[in-house]
N, C-alpha and C. Protein backbone atom coordinates (compact mmCIF):
# COMPACT_ATOMS: atom_id res chain seq x y z
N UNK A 1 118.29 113.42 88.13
CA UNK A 1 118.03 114.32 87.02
C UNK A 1 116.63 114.09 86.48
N UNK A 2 116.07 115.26 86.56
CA UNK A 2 114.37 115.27 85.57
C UNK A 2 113.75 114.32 86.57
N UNK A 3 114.01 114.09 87.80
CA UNK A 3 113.03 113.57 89.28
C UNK A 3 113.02 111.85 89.15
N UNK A 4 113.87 111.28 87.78
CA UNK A 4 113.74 109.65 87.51
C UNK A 4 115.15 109.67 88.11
N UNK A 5 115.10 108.63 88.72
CA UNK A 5 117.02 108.20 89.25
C UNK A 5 117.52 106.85 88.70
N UNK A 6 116.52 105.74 89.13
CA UNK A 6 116.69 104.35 88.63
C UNK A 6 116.46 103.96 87.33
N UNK A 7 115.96 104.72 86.51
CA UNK A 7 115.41 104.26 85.11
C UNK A 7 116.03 105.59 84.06
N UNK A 8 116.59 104.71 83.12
CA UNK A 8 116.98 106.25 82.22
C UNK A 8 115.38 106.98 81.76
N UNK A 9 115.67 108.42 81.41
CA UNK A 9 114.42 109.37 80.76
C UNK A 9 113.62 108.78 79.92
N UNK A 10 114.67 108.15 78.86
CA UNK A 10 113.98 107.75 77.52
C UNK A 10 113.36 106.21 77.95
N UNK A 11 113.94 105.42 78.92
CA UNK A 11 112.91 104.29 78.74
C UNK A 11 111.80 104.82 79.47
N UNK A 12 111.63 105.91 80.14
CA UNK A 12 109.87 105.95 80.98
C UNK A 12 109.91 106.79 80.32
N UNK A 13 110.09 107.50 79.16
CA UNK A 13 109.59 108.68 78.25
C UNK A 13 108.54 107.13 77.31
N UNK A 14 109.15 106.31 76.63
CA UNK A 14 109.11 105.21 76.10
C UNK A 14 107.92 104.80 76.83
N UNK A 15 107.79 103.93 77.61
CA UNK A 15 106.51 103.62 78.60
C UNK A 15 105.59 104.78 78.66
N UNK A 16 105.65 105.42 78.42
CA UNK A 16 105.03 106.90 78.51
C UNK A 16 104.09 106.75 77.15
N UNK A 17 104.93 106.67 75.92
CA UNK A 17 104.58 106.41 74.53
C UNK A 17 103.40 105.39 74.35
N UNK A 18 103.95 104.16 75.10
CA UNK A 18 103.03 102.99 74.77
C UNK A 18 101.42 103.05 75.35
N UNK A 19 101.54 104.29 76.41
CA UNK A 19 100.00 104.43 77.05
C UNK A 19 99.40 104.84 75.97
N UNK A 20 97.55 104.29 76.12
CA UNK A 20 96.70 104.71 75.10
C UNK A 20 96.51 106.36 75.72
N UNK A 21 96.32 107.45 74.84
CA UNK A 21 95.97 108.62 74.93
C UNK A 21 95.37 109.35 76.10
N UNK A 22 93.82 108.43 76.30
CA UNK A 22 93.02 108.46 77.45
C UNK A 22 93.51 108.15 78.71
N UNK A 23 94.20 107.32 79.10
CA UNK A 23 94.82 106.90 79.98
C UNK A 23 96.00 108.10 80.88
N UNK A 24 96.51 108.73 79.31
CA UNK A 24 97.79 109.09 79.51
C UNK A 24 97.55 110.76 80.34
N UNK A 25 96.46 110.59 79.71
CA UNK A 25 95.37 112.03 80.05
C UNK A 25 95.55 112.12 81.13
N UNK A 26 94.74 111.00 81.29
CA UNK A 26 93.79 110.71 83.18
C UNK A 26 95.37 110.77 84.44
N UNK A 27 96.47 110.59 83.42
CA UNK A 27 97.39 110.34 84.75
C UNK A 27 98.12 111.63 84.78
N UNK A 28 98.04 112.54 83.85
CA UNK A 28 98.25 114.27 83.87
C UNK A 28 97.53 114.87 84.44
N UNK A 29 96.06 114.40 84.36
CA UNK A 29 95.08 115.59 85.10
C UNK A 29 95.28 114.89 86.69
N UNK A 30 95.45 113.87 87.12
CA UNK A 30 95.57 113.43 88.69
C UNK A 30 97.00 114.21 89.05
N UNK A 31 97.75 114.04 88.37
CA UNK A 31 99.03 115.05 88.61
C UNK A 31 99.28 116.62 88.90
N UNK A 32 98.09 116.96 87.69
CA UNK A 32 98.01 118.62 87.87
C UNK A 32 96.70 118.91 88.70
N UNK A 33 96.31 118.23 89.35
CA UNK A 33 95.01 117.86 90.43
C UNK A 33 95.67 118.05 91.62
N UNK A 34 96.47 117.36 91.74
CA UNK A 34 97.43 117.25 93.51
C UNK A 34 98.26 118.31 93.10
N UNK A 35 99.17 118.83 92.16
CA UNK A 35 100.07 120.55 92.00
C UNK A 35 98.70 121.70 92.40
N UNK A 36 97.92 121.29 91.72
CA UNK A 36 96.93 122.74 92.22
C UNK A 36 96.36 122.57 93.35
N UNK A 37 96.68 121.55 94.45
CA UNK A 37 96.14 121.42 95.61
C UNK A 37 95.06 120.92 95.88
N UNK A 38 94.22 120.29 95.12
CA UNK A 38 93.00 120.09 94.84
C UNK A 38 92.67 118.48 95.34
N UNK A 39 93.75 117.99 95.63
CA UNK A 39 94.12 116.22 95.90
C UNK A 39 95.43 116.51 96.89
N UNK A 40 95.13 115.81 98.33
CA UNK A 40 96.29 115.66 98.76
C UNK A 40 97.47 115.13 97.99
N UNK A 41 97.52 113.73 97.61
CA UNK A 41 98.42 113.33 96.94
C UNK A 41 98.17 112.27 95.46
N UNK A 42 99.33 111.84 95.26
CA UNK A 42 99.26 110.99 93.40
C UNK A 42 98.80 109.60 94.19
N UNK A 43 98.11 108.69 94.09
CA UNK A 43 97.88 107.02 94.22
C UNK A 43 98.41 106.53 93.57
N UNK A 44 99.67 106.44 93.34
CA UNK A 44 100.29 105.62 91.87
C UNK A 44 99.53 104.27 91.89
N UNK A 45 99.45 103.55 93.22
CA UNK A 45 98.72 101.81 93.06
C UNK A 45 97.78 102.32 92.08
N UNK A 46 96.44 102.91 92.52
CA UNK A 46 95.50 102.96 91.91
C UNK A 46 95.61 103.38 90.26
N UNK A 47 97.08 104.23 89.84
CA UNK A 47 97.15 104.38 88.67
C UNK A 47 97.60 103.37 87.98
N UNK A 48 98.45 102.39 88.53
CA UNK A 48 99.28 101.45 88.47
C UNK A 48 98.02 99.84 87.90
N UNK A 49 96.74 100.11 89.02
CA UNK A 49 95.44 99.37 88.87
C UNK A 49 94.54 99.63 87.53
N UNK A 50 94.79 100.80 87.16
CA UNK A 50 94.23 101.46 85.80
C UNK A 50 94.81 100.81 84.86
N UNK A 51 95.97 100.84 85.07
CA UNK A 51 97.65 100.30 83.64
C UNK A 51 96.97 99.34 83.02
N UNK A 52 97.03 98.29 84.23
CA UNK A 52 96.55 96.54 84.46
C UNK A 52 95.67 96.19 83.57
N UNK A 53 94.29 96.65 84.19
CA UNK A 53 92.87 96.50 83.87
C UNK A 53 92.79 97.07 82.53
N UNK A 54 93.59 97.96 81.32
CA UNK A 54 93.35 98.39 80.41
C UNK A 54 94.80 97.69 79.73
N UNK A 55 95.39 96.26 80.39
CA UNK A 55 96.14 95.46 79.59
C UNK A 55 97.62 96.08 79.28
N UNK A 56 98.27 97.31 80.23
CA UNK A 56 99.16 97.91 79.89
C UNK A 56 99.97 97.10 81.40
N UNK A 57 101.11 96.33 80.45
CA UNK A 57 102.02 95.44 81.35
C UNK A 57 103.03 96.57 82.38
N UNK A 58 102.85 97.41 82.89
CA UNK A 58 103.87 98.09 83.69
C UNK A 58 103.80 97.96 85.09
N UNK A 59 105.28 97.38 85.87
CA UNK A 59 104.57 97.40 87.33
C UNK A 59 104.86 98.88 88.58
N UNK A 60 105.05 98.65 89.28
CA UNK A 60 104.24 99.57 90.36
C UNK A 60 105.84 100.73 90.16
N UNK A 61 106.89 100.37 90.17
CA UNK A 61 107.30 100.83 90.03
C UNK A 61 107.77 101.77 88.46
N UNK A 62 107.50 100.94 87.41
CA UNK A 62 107.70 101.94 86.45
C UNK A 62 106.53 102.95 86.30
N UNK A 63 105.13 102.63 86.93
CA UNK A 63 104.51 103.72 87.08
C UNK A 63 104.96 104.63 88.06
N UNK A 64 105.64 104.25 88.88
CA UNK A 64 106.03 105.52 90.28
C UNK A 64 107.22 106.39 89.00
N UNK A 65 107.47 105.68 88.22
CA UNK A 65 109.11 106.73 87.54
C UNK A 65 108.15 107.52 86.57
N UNK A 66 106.94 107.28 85.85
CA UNK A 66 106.16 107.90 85.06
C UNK A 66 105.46 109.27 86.11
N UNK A 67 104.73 109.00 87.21
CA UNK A 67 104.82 110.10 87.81
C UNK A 67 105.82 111.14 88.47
N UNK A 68 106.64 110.28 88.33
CA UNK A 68 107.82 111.40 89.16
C UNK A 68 108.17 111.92 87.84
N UNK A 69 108.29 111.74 87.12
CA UNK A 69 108.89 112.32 85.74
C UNK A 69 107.68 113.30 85.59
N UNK A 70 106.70 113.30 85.53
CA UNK A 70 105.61 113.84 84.96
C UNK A 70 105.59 115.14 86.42
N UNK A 71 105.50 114.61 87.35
CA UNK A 71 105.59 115.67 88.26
C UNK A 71 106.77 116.68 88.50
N UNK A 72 107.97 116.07 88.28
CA UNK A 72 109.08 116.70 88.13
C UNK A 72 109.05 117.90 87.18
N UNK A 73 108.41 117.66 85.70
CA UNK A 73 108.62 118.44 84.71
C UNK A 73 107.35 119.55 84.95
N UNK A 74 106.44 118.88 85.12
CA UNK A 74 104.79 120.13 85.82
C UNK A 74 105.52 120.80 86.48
N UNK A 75 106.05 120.63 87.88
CA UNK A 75 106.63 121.66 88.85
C UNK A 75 107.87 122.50 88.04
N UNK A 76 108.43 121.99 87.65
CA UNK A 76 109.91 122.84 87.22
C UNK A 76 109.21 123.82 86.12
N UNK A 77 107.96 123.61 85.22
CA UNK A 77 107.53 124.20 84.33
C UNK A 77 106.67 125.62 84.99
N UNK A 78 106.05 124.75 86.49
CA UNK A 78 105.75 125.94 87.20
C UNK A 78 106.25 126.81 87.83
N UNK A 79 107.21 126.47 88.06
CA UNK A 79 108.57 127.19 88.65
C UNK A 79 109.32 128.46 87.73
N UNK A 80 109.36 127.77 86.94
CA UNK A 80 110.19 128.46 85.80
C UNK A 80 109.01 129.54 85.08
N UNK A 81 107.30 129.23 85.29
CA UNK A 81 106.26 130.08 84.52
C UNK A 81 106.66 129.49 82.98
N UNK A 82 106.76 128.95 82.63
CA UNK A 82 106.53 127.95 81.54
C UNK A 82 105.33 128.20 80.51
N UNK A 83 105.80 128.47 79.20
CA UNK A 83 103.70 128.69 78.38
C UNK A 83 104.09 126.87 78.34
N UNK A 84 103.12 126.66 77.91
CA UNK A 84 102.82 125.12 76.84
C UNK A 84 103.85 125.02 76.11
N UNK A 85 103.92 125.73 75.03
CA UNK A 85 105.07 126.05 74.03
C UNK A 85 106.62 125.41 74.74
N UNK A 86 106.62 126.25 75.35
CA UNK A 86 107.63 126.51 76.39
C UNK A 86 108.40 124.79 76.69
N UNK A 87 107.10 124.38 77.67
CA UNK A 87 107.45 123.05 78.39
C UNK A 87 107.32 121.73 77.07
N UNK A 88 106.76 122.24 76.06
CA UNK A 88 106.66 121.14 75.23
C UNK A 88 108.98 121.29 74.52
N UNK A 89 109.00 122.26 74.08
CA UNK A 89 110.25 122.09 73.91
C UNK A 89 111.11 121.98 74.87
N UNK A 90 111.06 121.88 76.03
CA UNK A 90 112.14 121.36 77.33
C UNK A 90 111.89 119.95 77.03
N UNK A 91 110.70 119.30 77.08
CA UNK A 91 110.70 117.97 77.20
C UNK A 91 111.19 117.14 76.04
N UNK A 92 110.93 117.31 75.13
CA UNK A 92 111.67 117.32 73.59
C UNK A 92 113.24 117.10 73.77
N UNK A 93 113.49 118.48 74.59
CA UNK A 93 115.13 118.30 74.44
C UNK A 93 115.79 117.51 75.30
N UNK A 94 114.73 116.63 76.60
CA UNK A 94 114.93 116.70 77.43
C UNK A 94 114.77 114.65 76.98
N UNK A 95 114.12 114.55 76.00
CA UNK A 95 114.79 113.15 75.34
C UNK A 95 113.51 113.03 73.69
N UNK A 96 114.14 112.30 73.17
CA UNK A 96 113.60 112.24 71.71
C UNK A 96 112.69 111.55 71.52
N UNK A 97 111.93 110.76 72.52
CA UNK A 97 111.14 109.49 72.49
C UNK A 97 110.27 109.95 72.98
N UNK A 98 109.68 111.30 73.25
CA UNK A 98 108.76 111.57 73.03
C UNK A 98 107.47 111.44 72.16
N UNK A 99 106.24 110.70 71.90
CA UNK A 99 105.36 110.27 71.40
C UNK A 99 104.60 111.76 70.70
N UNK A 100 104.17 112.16 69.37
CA UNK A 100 103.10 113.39 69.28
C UNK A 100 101.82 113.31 69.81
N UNK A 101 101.06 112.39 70.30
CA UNK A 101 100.22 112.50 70.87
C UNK A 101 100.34 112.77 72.90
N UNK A 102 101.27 111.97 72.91
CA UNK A 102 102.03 112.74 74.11
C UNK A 102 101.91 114.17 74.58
N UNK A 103 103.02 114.35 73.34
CA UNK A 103 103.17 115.81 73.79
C UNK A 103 101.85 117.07 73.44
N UNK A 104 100.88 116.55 72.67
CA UNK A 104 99.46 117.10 72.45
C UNK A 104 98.78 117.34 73.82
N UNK A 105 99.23 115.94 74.28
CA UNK A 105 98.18 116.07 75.70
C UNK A 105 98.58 116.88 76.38
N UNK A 106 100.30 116.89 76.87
CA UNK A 106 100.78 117.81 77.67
C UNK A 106 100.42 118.99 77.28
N UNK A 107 100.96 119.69 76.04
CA UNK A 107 100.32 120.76 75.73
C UNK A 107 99.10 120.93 76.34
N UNK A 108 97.55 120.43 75.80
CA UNK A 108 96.42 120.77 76.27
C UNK A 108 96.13 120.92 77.31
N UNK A 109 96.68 119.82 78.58
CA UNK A 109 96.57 120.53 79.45
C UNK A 109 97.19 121.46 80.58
N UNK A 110 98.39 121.49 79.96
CA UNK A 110 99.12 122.45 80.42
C UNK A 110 98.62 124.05 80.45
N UNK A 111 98.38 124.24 78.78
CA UNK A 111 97.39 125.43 78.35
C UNK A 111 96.38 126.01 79.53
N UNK A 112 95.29 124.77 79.58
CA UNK A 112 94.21 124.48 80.55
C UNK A 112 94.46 124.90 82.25
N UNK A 113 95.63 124.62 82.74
CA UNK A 113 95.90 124.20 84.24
C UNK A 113 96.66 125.11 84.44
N UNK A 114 97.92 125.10 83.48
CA UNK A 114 99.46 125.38 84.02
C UNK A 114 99.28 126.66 84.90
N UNK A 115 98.20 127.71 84.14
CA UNK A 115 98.87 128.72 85.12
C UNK A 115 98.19 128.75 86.89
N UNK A 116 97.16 127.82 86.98
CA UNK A 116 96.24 127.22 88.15
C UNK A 116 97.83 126.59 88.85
N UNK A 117 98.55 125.83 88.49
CA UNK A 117 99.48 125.24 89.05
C UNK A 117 100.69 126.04 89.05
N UNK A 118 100.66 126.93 88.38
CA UNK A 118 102.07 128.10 88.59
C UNK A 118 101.39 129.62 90.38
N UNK A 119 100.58 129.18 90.42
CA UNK A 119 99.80 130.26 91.39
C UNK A 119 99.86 129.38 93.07
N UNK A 120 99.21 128.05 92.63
CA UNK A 120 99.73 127.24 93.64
C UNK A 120 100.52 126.97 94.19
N UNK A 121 102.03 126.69 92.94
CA UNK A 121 103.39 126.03 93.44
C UNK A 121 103.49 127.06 93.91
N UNK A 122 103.47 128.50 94.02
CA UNK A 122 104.31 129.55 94.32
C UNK A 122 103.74 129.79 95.54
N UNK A 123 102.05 129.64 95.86
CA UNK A 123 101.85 129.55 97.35
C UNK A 123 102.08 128.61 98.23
N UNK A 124 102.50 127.27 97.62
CA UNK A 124 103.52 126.30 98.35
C UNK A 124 104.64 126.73 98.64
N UNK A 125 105.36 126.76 97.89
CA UNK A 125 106.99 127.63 97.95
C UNK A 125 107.45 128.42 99.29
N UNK A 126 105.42 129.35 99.65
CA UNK A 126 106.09 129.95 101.08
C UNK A 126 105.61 129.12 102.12
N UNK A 127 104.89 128.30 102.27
CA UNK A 127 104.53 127.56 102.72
C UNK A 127 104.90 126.01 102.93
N UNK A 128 106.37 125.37 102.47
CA UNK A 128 106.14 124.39 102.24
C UNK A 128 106.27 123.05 103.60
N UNK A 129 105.28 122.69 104.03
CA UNK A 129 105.41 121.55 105.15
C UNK A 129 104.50 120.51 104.25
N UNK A 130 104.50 119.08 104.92
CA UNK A 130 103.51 118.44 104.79
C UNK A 130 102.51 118.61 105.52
N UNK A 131 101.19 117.46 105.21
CA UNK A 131 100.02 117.35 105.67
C UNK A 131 99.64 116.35 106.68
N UNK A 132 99.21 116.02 107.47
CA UNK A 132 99.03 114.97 108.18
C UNK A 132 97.57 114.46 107.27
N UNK A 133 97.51 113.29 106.59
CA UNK A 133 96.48 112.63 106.03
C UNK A 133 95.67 111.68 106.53
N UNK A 134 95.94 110.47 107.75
CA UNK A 134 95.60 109.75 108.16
C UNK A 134 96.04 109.50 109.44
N UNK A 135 95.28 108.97 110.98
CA UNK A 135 95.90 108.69 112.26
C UNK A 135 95.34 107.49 112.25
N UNK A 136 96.16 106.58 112.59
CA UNK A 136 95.60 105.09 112.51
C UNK A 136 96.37 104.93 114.46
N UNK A 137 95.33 104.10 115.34
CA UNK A 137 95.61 103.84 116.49
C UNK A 137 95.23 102.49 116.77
N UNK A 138 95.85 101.76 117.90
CA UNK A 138 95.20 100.54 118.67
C UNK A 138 96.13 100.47 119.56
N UNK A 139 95.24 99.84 120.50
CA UNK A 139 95.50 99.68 122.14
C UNK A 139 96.61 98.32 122.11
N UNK A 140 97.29 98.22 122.49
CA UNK A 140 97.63 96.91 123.01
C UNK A 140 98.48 96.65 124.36
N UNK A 141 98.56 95.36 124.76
CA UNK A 141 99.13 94.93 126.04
C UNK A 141 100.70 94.15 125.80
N UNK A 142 101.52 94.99 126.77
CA UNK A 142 102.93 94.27 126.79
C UNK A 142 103.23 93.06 127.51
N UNK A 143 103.07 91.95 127.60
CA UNK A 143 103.01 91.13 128.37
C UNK A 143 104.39 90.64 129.00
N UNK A 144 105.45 90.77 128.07
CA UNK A 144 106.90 90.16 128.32
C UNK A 144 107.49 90.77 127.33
N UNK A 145 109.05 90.83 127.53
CA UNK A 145 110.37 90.83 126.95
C UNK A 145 111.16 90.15 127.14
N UNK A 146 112.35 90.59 126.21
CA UNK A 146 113.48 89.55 126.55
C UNK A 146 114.17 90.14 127.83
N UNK A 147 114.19 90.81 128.60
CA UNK A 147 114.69 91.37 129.85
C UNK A 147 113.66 91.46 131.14
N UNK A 148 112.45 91.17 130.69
CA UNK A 148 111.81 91.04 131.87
C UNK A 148 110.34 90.59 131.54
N UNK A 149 110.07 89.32 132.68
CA UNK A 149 109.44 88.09 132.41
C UNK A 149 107.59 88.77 131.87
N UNK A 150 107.78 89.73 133.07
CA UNK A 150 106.12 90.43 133.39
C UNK A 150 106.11 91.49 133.20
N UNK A 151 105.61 92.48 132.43
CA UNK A 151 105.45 93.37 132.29
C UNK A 151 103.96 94.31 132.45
N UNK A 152 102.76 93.43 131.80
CA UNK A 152 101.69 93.84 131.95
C UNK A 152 101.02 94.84 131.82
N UNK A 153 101.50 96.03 130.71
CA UNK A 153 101.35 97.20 130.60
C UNK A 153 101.20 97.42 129.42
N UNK A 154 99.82 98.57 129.22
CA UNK A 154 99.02 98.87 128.32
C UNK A 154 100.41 100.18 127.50
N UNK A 155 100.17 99.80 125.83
CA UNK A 155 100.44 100.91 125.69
C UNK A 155 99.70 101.41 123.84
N UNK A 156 99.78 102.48 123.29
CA UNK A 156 98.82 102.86 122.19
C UNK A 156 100.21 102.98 120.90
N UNK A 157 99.87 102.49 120.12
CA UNK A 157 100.62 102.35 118.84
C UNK A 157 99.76 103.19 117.56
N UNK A 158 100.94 104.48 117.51
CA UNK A 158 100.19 104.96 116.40
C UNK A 158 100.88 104.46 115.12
N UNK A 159 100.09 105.24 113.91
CA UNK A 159 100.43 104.95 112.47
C UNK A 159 100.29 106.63 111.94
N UNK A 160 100.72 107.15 111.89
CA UNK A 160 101.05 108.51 110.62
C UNK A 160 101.30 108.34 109.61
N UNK A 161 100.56 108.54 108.54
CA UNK A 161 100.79 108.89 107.09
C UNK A 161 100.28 110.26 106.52
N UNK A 162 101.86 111.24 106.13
CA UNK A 162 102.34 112.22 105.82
C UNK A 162 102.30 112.60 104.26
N UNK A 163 101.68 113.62 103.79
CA UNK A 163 102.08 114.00 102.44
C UNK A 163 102.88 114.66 102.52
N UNK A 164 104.37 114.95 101.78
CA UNK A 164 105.04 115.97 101.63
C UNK A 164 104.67 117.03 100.80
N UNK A 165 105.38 117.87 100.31
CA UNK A 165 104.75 118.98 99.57
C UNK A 165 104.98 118.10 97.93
N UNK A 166 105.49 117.59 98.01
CA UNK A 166 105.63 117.18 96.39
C UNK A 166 104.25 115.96 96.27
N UNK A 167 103.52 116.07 96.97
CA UNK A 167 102.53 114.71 97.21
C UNK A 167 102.90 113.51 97.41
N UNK A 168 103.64 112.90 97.59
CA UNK A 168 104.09 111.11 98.09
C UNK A 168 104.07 111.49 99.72
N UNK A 169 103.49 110.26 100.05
CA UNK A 169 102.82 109.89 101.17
C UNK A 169 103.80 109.04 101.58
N UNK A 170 104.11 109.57 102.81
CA UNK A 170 105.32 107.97 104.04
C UNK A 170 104.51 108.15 105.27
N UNK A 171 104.72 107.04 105.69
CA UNK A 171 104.10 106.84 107.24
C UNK A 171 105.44 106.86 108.22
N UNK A 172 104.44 107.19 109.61
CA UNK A 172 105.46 107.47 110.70
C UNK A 172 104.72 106.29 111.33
N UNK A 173 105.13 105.40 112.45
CA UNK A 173 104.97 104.45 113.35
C UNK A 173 105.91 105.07 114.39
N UNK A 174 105.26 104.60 116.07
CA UNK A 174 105.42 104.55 117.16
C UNK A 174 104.76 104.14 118.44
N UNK A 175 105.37 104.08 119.37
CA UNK A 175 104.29 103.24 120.17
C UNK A 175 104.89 104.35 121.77
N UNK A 176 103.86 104.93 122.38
CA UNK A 176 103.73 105.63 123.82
C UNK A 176 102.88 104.62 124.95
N UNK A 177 103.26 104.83 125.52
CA UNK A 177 102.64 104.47 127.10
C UNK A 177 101.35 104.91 127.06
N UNK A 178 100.36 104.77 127.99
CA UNK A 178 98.99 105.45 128.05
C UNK A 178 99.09 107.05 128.52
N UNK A 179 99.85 107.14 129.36
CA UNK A 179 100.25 108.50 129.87
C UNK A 179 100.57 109.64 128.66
N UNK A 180 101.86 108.71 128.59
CA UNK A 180 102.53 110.01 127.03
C UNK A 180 101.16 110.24 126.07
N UNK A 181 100.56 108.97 125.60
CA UNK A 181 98.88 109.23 124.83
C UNK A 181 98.27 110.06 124.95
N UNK A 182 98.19 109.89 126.46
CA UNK A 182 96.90 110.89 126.67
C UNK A 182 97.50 112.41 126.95
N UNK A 183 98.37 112.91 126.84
CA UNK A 183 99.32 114.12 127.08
C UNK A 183 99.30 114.40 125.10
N UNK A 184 99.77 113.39 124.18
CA UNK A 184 99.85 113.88 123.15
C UNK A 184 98.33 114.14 122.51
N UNK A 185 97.40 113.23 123.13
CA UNK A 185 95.70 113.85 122.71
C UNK A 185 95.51 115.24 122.98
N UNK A 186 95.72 115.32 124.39
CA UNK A 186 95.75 116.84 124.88
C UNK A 186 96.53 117.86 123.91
N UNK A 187 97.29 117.86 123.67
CA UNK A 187 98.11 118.38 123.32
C UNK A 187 97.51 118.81 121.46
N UNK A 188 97.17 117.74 120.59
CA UNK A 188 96.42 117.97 119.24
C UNK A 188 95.30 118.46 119.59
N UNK A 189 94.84 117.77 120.64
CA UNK A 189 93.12 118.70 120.67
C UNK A 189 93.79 120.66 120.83
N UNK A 190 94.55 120.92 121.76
CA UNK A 190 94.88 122.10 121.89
C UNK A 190 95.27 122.83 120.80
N UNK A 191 95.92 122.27 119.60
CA UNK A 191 96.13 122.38 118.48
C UNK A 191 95.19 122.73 117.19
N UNK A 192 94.45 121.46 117.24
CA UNK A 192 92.67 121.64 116.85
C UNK A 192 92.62 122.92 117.02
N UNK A 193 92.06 123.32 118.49
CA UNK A 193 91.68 124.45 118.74
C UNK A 193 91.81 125.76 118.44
N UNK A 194 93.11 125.78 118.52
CA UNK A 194 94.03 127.20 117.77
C UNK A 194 93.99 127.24 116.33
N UNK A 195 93.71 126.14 115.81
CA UNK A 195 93.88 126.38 114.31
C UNK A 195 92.08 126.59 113.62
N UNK A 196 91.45 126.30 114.74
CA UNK A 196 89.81 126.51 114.61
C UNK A 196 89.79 128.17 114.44
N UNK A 197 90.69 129.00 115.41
CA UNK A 197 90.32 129.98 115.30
C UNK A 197 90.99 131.16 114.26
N UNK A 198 92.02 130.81 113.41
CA UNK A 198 92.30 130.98 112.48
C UNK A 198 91.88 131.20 111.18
């Protein structure tokens, strides 16, 4: 419910409260930054690195429940076409520990963005896949297993890391033979290509 599962509303509404203003800003506009497409995805570490360094005790995870909450309510507000007005009284009702400077900010930049992020979500909506963000590769050699002594064979280990449409990033791992490699290179370059001419 409201995109938090492990933590009730009101304690990361609460944590929400205790951020200084500026802060609380900076982690709305990175939010409505990645909804308007403008940022693949949220860095919670790096927001999480902000918390720290400005003496705000929260760890990695109660910042991940502050963005999912915060992203949860942006999207559903865009969804729904939401004024300011609007999303400031959902969130209100939506728990009481809401801070007024809080909800100032949301307001402002909701005002500012929301309808930039109501134009977006809706061209996501027909669109929605992830992104491929990063290909991480290296070569390596199989030398042995537990079933057979010698093996001696090269093979390429990738790393995929995926944005979904809601922005959180997971990685894919796997490992091909040189053959299958060089068939799946072929194969993205051909891809490349077609989407060049688009």
């Amino acid at each position: 419910m409201l995109g938090v599962e492990s933590v009730g509303v009101d304690k990361v509404v609460e944590n929400i409260g205790n951020l200084p203003t500026d802060l609380f800003a900076e982690t709305c506009q990175q939010i409505l930054t990645q909804l308007q497409g403008r940022a693949q995805a949220i860095d919670v570490a790096e927001i999480c690195e902000r918390f720290q360094k400005a003496g705000i005790r929260l760890d990695l995870e109660a910042v991940q429940e502050i963005t999912k909450l915060l992203s949860f309510n942006f999207r559903s507000a865009a969804k729904s076409s939401l004024s300011a007005e609007q999303l400031i009284t959902r969130l209100s009702k939506g728990s009481s520990k809401w801070s007024k400077s809080s909800l100032q900010v949301v307001h402002k930049l909701w005002s500012e963005q929301g309808t930039a992020v109501c134009s977006h979500q809706e061209a996501q909506a027909m669109i929605s896949m992830g992104q491929l963000v990063d290909v991480q590769w290296k070569l390596g050699m199989a030398v042995s297993s537990d079933t057979c002594r010698s093996l001696n064979s090269p093979y390429v280990s990738l790393l995929l890391k995926i944005t979904d449409t809601s922005g959180h990033i997971s990685s894919k791992s796997f490992e091909m033979t040189i053959p299958q490699f060089q068939n799946f290179y072929r194969q993205f370059k051909e891809i490349a290509a077609v989407l060049e001419t688009v």
